[in-house]
C-alpha atoms as a PDB file:
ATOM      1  CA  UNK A   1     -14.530  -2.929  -8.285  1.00  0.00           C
ATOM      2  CA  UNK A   2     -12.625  -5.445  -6.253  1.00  0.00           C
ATOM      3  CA  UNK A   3     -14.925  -6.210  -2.816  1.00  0.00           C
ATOM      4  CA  UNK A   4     -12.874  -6.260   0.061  1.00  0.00           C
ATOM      5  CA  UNK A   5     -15.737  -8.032   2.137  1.00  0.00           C
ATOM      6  CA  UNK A   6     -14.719  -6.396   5.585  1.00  0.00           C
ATOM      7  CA  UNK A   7     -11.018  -5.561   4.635  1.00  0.00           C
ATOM      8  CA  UNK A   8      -9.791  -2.838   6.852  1.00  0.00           C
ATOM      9  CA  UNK A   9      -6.354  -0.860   7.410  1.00  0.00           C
ATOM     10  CA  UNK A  10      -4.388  -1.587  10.519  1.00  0.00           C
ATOM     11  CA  UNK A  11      -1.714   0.295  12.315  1.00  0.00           C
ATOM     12  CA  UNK A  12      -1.867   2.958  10.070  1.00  0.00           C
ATOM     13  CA  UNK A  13       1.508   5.513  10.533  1.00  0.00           C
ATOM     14  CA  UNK A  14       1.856   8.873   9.377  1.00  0.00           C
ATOM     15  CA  UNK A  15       5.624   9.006   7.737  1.00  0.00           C
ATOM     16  CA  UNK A  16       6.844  11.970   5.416  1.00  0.00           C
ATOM     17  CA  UNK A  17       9.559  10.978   3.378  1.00  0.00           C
ATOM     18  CA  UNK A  18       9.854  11.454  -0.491  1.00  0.00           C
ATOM     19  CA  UNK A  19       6.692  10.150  -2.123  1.00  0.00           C
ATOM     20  CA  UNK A  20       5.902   8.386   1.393  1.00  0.00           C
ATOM     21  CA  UNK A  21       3.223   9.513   3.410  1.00  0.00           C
ATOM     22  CA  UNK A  22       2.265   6.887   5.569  1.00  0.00           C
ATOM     23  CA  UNK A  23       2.606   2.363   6.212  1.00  0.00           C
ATOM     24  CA  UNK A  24       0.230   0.594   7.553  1.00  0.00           C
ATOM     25  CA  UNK A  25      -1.070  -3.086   6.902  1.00  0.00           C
ATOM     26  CA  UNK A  26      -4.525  -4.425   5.139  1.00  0.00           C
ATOM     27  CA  UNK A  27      -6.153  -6.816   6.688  1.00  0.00           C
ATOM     28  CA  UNK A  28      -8.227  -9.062   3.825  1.00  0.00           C
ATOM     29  CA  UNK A  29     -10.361 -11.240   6.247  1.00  0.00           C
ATOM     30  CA  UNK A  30     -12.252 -13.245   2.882  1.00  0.00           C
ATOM     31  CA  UNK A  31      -8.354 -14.457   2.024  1.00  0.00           C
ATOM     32  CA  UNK A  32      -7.614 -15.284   5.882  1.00  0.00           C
ATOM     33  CA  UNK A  33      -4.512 -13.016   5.449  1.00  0.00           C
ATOM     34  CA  UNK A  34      -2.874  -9.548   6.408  1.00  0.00           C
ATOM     35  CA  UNK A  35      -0.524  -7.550   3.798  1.00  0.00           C
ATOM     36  CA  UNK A  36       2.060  -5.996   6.479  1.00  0.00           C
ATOM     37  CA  UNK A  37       4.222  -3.107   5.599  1.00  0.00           C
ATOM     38  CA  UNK A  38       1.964  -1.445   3.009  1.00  0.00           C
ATOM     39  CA  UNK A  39       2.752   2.040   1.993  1.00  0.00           C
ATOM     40  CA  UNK A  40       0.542   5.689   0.634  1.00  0.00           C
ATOM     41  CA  UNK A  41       2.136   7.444  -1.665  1.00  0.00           C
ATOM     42  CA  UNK A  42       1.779  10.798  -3.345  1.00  0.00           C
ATOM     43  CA  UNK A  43       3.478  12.292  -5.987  1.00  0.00           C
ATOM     44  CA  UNK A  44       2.155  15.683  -7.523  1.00  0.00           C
ATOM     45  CA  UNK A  45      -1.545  14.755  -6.941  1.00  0.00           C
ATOM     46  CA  UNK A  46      -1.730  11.105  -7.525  1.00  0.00           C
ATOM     47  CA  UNK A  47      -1.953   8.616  -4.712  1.00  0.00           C
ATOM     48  CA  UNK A  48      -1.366   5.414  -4.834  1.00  0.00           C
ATOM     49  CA  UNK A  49      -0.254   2.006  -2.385  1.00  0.00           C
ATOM     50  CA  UNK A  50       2.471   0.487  -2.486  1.00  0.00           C
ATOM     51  CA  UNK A  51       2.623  -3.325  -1.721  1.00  0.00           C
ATOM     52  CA  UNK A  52       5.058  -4.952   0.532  1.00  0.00           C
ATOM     53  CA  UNK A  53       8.603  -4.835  -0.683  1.00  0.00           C
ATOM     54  CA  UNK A  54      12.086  -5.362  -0.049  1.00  0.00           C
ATOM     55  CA  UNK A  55      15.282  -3.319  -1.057  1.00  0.00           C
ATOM     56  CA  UNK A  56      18.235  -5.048  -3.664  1.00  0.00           C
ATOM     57  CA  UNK A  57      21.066  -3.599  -5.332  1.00  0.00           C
ATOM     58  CA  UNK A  58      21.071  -3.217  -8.842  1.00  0.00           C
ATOM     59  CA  UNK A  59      24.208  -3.985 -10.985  1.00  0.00           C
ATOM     60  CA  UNK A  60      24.609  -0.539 -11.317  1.00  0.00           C
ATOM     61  CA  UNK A  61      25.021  -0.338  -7.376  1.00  0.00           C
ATOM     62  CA  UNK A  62      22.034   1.971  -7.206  1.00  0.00           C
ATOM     63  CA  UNK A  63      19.322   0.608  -4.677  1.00  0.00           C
ATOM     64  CA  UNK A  64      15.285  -0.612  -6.098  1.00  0.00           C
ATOM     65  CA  UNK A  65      12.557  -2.360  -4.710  1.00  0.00           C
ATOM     66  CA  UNK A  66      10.732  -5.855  -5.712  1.00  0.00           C
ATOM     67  CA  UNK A  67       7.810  -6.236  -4.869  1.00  0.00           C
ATOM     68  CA  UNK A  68       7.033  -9.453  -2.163  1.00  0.00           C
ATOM     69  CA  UNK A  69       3.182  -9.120  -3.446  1.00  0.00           C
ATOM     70  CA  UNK A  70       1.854  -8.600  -6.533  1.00  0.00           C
ATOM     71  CA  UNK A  71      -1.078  -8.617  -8.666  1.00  0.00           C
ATOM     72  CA  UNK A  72      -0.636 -11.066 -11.751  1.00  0.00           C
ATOM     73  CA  UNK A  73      -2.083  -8.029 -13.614  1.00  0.00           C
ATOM     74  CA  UNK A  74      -2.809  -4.494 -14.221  1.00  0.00           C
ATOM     75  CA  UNK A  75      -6.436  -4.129 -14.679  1.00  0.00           C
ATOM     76  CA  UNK A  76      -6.380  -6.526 -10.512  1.00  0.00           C
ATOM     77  CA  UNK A  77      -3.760  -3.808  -9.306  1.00  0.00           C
ATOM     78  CA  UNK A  78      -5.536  -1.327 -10.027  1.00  0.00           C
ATOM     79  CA  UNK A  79      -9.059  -2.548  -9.320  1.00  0.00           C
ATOM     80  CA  UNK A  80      -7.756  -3.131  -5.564  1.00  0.00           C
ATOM     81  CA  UNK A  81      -5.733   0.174  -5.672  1.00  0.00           C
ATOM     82  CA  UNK A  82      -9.478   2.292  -6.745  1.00  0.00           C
ATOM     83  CA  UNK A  83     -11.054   0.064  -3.141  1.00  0.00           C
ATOM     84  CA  UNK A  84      -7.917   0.012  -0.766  1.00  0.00           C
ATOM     85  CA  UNK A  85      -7.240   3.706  -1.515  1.00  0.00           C
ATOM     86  CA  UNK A  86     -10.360   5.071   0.085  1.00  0.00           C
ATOM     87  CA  UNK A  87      -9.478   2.492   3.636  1.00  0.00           C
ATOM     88  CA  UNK A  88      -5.927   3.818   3.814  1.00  0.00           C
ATOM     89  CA  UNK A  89      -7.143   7.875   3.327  1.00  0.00           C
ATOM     90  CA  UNK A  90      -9.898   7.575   5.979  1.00  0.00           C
ATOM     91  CA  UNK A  91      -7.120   5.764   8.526  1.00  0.00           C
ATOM     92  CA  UNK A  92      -4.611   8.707   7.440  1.00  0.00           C
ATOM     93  CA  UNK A  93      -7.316  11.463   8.579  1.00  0.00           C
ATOM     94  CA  UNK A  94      -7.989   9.333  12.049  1.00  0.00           C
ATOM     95  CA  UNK A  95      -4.376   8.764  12.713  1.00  0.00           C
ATOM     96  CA  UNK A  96      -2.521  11.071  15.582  1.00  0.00           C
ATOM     97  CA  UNK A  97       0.157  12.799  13.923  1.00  0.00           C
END
């Protein structure tokens, strides 16, 4: 597992809409940096986060989402997915509605 040496979940918001159930940012205090507009997502029993993005328009007109950060693979996305999860659920049970 990824350690997040004192990582923690800030300004986490409750938010219903599709697969979106709440933002929030990470704060990674052994990289000196925060990840703002992170996102919690569910989808028929999975969970998962969702980094920073930003909306284009595909050719086809239809809008999608690139990523602003990104692991440079899977097995690191989903190694910090497995210890960022657990942050993000325990700041979605604290959070007022």
């Amino acid at each position: 597992m990824t350690d997040l040496r004192g990582g923690k979940i800030l300004n986490f918001k409750k938010l219903q809409k599709n697969t979106l159930h709440g933002i929030f940012d990470l704060e990674l205090p052994f990289a000196g940096m925060i990840l703002r507009g992170c996102c919690l997502h569910e989808k028929e029993g999975k969970r998962w986060i969702g980094w920073n993005a930003k909306p284009y328009e595909k050719q086809d007109g239809t809008k999608s989402w690139e990523n602003i950060v990104d692991s440079y693979d899977n097995k690191s996305k989903y190694l910090l997915q497995e210890e960022v999860l657990p942050l993000v659920l325990a700041a979605m049970a604290e959070a007022p509605r």
